[in-house]
Protein backbone atom coordinates (compact mmCIF):
# COMPACT_ATOMS: atom_id res chain seq x y z
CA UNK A 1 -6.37 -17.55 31.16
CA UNK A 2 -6.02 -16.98 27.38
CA UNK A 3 -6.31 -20.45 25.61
CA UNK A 4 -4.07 -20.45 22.11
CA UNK A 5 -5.75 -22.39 19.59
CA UNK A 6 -3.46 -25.90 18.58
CA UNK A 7 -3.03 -25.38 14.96
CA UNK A 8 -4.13 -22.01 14.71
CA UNK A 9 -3.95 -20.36 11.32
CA UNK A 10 -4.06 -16.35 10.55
CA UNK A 11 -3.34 -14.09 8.05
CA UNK A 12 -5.58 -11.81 5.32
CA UNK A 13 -9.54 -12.59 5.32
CA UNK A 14 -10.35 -9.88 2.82
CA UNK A 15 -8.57 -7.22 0.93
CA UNK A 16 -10.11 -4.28 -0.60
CA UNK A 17 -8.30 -1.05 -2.12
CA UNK A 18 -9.58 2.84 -2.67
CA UNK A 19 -7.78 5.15 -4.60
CA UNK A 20 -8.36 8.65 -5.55
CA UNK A 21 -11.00 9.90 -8.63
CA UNK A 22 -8.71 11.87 -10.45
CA UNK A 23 -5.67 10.09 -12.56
CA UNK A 24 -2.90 11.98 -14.58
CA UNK A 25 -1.84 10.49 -18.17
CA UNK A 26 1.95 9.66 -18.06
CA UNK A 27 2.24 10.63 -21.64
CA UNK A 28 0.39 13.72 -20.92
CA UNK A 29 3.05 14.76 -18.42
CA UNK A 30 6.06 13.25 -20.59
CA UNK A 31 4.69 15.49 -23.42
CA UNK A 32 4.16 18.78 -21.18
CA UNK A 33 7.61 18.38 -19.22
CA UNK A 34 9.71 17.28 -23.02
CA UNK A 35 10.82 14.07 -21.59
CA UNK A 36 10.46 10.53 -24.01
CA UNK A 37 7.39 9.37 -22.97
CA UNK A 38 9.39 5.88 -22.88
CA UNK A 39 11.51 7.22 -20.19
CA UNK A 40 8.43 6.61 -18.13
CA UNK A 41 6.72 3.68 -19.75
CA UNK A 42 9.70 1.43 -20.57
CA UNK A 43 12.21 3.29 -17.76
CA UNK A 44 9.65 2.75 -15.11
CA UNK A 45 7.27 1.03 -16.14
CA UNK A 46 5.00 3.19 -15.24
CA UNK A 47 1.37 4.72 -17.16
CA UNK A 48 -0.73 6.54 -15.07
CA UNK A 49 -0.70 8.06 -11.74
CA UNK A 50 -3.88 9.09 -9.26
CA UNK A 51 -3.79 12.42 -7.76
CA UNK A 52 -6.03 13.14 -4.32
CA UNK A 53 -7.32 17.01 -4.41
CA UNK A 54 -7.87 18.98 -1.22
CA UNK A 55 -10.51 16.96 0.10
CA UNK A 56 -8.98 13.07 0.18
CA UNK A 57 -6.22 12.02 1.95
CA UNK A 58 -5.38 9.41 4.03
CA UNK A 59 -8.27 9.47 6.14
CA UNK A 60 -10.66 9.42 3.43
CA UNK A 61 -8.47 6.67 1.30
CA UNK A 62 -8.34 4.26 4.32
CA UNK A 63 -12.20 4.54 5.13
CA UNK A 64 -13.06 3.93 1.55
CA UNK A 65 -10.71 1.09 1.64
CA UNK A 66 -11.88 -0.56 5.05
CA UNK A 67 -15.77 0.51 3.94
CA UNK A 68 -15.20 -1.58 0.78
CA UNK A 69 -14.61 -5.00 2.69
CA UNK A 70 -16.09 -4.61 5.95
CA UNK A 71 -19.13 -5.75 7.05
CA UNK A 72 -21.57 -4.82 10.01
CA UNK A 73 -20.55 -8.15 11.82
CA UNK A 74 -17.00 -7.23 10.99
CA UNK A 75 -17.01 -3.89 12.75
CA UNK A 76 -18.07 -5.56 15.94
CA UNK A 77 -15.60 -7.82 15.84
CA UNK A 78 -12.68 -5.54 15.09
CA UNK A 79 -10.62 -4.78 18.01
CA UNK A 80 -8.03 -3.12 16.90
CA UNK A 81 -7.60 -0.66 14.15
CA UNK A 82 -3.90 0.02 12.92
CA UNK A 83 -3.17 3.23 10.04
CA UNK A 84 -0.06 2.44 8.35
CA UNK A 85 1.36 5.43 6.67
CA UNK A 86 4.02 8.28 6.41
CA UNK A 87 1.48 11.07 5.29
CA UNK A 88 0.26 11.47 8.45
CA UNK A 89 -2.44 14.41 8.94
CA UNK A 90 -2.17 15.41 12.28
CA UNK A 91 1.12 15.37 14.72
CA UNK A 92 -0.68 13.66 18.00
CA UNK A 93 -4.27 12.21 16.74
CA UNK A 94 -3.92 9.28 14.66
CA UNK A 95 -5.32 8.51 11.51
CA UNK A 96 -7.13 5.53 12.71
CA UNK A 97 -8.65 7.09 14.94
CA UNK A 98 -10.52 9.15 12.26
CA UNK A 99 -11.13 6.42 10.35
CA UNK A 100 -12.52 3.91 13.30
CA UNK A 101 -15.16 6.63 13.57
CA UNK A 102 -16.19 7.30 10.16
CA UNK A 103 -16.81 3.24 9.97
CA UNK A 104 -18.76 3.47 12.98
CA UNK A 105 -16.38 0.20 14.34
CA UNK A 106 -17.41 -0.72 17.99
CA UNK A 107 -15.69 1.37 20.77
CA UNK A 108 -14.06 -0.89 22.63
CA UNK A 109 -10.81 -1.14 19.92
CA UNK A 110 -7.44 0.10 19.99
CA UNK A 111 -6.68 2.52 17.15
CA UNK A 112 -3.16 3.76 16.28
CA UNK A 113 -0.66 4.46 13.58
CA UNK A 114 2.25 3.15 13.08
CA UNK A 115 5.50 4.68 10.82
CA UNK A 116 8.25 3.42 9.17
CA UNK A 117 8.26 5.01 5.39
CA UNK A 118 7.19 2.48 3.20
CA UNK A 119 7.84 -0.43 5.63
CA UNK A 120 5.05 0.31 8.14
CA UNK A 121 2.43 -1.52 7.05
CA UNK A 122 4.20 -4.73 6.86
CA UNK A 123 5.17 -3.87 11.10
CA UNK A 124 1.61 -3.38 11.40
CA UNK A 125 0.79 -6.85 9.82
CA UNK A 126 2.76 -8.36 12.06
CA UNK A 127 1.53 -6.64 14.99
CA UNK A 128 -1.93 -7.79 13.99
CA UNK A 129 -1.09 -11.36 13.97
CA UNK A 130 0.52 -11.19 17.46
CA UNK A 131 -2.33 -9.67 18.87
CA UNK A 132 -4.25 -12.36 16.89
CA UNK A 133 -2.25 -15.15 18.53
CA UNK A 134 -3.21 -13.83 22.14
CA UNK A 135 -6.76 -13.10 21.38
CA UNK A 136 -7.98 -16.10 18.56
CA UNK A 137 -11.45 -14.39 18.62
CA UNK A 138 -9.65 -11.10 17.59
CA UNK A 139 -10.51 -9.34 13.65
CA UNK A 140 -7.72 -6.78 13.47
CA UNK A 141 -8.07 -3.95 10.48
CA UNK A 142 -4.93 -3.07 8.94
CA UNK A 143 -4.92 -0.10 6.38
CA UNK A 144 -2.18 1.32 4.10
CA UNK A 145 -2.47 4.75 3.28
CA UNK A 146 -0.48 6.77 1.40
CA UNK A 147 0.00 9.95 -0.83
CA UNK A 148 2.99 10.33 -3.04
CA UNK A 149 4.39 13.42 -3.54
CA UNK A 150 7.46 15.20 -5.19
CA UNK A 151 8.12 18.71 -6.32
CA UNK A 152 6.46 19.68 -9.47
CA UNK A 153 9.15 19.23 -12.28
CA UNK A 154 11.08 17.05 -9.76
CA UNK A 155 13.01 13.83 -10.83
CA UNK A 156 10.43 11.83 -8.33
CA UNK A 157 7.42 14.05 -10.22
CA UNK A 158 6.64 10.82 -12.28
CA UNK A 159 6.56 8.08 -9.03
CA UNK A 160 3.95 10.13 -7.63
CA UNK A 161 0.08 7.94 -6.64
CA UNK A 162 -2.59 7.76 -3.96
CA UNK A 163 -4.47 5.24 -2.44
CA UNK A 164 -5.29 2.46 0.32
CA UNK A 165 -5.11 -1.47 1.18
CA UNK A 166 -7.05 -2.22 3.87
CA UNK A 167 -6.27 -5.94 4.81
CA UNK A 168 -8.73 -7.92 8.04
CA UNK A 169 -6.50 -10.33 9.74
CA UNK A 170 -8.06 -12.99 11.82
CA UNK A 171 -8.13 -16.37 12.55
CA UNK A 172 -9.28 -19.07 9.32
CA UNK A 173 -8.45 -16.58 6.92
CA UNK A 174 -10.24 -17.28 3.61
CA UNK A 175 -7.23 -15.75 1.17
CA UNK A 176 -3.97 -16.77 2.76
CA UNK A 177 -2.30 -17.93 5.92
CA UNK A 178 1.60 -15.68 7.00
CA UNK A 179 4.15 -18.87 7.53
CA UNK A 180 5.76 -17.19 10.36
CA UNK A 181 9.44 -17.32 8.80
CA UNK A 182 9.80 -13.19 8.68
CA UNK A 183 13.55 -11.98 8.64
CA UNK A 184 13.45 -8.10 8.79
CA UNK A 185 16.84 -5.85 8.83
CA UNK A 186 17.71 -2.35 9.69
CA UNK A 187 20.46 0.42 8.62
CA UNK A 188 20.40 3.91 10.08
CA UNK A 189 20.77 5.53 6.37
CA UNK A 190 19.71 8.69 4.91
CA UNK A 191 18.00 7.91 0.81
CA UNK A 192 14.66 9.04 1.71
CA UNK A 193 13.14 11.73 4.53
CA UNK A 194 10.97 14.19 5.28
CA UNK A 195 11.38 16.59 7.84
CA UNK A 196 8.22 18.18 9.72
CA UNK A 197 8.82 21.33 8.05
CA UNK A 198 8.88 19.88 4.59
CA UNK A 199 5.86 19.03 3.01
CA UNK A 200 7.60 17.10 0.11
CA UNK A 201 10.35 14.15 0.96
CA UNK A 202 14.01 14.61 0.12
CA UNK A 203 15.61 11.89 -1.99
CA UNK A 204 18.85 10.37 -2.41
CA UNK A 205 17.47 8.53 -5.87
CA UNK A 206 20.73 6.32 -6.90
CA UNK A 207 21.58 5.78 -3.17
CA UNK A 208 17.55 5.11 -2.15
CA UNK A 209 18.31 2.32 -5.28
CA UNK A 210 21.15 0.86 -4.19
CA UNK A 211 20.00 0.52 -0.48
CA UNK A 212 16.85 -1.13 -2.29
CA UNK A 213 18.57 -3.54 -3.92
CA UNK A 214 21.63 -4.70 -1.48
CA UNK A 215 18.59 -4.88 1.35
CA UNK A 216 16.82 -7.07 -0.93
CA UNK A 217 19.69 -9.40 -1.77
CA UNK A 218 21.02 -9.97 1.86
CA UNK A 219 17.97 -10.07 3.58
CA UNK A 220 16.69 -12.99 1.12
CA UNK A 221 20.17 -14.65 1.63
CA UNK A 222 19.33 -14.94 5.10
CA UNK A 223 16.00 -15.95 4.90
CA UNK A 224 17.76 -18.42 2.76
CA UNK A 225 20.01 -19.51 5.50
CA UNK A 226 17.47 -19.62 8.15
CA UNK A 227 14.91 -21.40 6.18
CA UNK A 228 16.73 -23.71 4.05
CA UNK A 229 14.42 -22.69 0.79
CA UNK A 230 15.34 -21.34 -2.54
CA UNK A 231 12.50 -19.11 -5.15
CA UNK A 232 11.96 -22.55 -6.65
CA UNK A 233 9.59 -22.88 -3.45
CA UNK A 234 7.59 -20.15 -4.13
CA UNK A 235 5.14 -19.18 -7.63
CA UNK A 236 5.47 -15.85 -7.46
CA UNK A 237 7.35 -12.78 -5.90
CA UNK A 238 5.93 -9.58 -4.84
CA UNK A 239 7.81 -6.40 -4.28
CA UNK A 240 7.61 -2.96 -2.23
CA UNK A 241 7.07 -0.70 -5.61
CA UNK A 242 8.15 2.62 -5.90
CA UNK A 243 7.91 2.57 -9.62
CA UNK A 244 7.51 -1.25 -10.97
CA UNK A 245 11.19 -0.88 -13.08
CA UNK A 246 12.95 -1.40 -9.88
CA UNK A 247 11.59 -4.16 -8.59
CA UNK A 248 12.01 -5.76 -12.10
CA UNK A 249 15.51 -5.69 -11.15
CA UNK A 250 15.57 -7.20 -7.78
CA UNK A 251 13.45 -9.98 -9.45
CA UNK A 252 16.48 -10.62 -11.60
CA UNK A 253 18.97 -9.81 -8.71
CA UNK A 254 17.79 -12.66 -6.65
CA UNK A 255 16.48 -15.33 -9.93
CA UNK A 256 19.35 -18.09 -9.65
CA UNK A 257 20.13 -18.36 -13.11
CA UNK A 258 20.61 -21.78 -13.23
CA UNK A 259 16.81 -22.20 -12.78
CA UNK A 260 14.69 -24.23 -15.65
CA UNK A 261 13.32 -21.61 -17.83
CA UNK A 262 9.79 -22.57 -17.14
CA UNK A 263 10.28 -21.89 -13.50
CA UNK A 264 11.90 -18.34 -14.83
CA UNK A 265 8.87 -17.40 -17.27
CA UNK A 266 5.82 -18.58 -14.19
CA UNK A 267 8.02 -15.95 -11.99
CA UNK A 268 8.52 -13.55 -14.54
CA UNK A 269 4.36 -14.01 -15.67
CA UNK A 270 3.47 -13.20 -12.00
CA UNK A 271 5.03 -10.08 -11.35
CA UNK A 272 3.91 -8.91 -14.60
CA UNK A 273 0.47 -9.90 -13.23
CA UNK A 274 1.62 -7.52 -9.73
CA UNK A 275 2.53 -4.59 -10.93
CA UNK A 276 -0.80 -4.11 -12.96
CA UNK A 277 -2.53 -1.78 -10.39
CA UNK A 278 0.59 -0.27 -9.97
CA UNK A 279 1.21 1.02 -13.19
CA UNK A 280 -2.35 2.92 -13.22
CA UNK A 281 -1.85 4.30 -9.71
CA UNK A 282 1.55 5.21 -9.02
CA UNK A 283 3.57 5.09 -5.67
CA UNK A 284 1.33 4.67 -2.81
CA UNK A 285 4.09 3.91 0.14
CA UNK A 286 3.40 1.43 3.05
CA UNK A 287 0.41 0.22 0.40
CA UNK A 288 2.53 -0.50 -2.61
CA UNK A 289 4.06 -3.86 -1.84
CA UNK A 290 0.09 -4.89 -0.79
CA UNK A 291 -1.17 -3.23 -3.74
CA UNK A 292 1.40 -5.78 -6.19
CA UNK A 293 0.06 -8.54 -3.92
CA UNK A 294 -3.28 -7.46 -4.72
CA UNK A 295 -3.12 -7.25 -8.41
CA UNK A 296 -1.39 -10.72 -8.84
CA UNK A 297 -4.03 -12.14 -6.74
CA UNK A 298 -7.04 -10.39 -9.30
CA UNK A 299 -5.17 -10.76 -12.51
CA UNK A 300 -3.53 -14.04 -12.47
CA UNK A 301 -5.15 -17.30 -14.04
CA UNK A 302 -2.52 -19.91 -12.49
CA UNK A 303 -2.58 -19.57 -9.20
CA UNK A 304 -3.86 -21.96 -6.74
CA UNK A 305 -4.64 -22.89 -2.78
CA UNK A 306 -0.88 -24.45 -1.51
CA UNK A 307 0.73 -21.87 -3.70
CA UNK A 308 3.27 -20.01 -1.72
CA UNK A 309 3.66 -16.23 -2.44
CA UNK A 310 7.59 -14.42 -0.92
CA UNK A 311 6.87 -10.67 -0.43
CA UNK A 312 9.96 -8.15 0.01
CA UNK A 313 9.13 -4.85 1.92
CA UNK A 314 11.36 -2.17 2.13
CA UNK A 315 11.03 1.38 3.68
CA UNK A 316 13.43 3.78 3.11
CA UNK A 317 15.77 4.90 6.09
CA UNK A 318 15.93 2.00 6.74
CA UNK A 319 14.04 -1.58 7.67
CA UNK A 320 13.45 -4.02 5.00
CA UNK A 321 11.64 -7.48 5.55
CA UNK A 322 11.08 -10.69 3.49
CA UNK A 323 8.72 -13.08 4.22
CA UNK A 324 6.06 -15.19 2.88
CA UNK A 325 2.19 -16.32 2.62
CA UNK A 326 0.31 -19.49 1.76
CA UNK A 327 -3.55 -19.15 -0.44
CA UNK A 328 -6.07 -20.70 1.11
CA UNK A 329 -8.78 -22.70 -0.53
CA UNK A 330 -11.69 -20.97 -2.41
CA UNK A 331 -9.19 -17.35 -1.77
CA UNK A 332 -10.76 -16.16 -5.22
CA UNK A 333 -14.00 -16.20 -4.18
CA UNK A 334 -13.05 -12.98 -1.84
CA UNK A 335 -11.03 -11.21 -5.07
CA UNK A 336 -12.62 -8.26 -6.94
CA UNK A 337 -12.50 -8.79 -10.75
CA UNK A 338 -13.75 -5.58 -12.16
CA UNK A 339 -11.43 -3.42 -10.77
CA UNK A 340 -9.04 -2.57 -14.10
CA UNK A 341 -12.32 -0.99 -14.95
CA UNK A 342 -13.40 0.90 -11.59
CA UNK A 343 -9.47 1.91 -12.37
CA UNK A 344 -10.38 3.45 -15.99
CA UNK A 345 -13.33 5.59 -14.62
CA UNK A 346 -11.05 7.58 -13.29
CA UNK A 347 -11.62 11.44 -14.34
CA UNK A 348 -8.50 12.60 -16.82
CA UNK A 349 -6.67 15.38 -15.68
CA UNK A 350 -4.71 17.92 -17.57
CA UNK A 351 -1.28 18.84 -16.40
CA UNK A 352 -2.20 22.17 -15.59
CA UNK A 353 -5.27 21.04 -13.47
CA UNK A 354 -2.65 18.39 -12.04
CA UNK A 355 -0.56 21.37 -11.06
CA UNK A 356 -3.50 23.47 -9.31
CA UNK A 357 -4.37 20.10 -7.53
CA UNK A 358 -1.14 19.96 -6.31
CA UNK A 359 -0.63 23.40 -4.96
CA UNK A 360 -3.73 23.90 -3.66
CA UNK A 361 -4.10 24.09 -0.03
CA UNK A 362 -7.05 24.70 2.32
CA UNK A 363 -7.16 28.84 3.18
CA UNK A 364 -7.93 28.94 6.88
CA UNK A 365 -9.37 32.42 8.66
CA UNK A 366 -8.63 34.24 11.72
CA UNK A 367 -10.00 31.49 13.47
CA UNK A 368 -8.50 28.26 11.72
CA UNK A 369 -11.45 27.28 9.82
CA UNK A 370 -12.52 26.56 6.27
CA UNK A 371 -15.05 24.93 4.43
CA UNK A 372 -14.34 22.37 1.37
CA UNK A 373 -16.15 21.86 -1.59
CA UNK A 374 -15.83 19.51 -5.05
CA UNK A 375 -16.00 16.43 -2.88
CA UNK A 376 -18.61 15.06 -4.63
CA UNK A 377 -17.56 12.29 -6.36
CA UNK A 378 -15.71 10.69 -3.23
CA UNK A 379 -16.98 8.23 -0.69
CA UNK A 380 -15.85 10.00 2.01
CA UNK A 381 -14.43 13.58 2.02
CA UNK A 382 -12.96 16.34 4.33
CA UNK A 383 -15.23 18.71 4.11
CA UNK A 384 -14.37 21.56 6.73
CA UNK A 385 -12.09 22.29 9.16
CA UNK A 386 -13.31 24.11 12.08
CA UNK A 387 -10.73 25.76 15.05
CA UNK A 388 -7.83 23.80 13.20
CA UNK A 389 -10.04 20.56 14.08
CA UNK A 390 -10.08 18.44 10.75
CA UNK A 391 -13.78 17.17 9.81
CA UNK A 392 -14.82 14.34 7.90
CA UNK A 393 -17.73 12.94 6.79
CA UNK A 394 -19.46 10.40 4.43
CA UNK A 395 -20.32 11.48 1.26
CA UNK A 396 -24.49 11.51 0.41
CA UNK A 397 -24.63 10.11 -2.97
């Protein structure tokens, strides 16, 4: 018999993020495409988007991501591996089970994927901490891996981004604790889908918005309901973030204006603080709402251990979800602090090289193979595919 721990606490032990090496100028494309290049700073709050070439995708992203945390003991200890994503590479064969290989995690693990547009990763956290509760001695590795894309010289062309949150849940996490008061809702809508013959999404933009917002405001009034709280119990907010202008406004859609205007500005100061990363990466799907967490966590100077943080998730089609974390003492100690500059080492690319990125696509012979090449600057790469079998590998540096 399974013994549940008295008392037991769970949630995020370490957080880590990988993102692609290439990043496109905003004002490079505003320029190029003769649109206000404050249509895109101030209208979406948005400066700078990364762009994956041939040889990264979601694969690579999430075992960049999970290599950047993990450690030896940790991928002994991991029994379960969960991709979440809607960029899936393969129609049967799941992500993670690409990835649990190329981080050489001990066999004995369940590895899966799980899909729900931009929502899935917060199902998969969930997941984790059920399977937690059942097994205390459990390390579960949740990763978040996306890649953005819209038609070239498409209205979605400047919410594009790439990249991966990987997140270890276990038991005595050392950056925050979930407070089991989740209240998730669903409508069978059409804003945002992508059939399996489409390689790019189709969008309902205004709708998508509105079905953003009025999720937003009537799942948090019944989480309100439920839990008898109000935002003056929480120090900050973090938001799913297609582009960081619309979660601006459900910030103000749910701040009760009759709050003190110091409680106002220390909300308003920390999702200025989570929508840093954002802003230099772009749209990165099930990962962006982690992502904002993130970046508050690594750029904000006020926070503290007690502080509790209210997330809203949202993935289009649709299942939203708010719900809400606690920090831990000493949770900074596991932060990264140097990663606005890992950000700006990015390599610049030119629209037009943008544009060949984006069209490029791997040129497979008689017998469904090619080989890849320019993966050099990538910690782990596709580098062939042989018989339509996809092959990845660590990159030699």
């Amino acid at each position: 018999m399974i013994k549940i721990e008295v008392n037991m606490t769970i949630g995020i032990d370490k957080i880590g993020f990988a993102t692609s090496q290439y990043v496109l100028k905003l004002q490079d494309l505003a320029e190029t495409r003769g649109i206000d290049p404050e249509k895109l700073s101030k209208g979406l709050l948005l400066k700078e988007l990364s762009i994956a070439p041939l040889t990264e995708d979601i694969v690579t992203l999430a075992a960049s991501a999970g290599n950047s945390i993990l450690t030896e003991e940790d991928k002994q200890e991991i029994d379960m591996v969960i991709v979440a994503t809607e960029s899936g590479v393969d129609q049967s064969k799941a992500a993670a089970v690409f990835v649990h290989g190329l981080l050489g995690i001990q066999p004995f693990a369940r590895s899966f994927e799980i899909k729900e547009a931009c929502y899935g990763a917060t199902a998969a956290l969930h997941y984790a901490k059920l399977h937690v509760e059942n097994s205390p001695k459990s390390k579960v590795l949740v990763l978040a891996s996306d890649i953005a894309r819209y038609g070239v010289e498409t209205p979605g062309e400047p919410t594009q981004g790439a990249g991966c949150v990987a997140m270890l849940i276990s038991q005595n996490p050392r950056i925050m604790v979930f407070n089991n008061d989740n209240v998730a809702q669903t409508r069978d809508i059409m804003d945002f889908w992508r059939p399996n013959y489409s390689t790019t999404p189709f969008v309902n933009g205004v709708y998508s918005t509105q079905q953003y917002l009025d999720s937003l405001k009537t799942t948090w009034v019944e989480y309100q309901k439920r839990y008898e709280c109000s935002l003056d119990d929480f120090e900050a907010v973090c938001f799913h973030l297609p582009y960081p202008k619309l979660a601006l406004k459900g910030l103000k859609k749910i701040l009760d204006k009759s709050f003190p205007q110091e409680k106002k500005d220390v909300l308003q100061k920390h999702f200025d603080e989570s929508i840093i990363y954002s802003q230099k990466v772009g749209n990165i799907y099930t990962g962006s709402l982690f992502l904002g967490l993130l970046s508050l966590l690594e750029n904000a100077d006020s926070l503290k251990a007690g502080d509790k943080i209210a997330l809203y998730s949202y993935g289009s089609g649709a299942v939203s979800e708010f719900f809400s974390v606690e920090l831990v003492e000493g949770f900074e100690k596991q932060l990264q602090k140097n990663r606005l500059a890992l950000l700006d080492r990015r390599q610049a690319l030119s629209v037009a090289d943008y544009e060949r990125m984006f069209f490029e696509e791997a040129k497979l012979d008689e017998s469904g193979s090619a080989t890849m090449s320019g993966y050099e600057g990538q910690d782990f790469a596709l580098i062939e595919i042989v018989d339509h079998q996809r092959r990845y590998s660590k990159v030699e540096k």
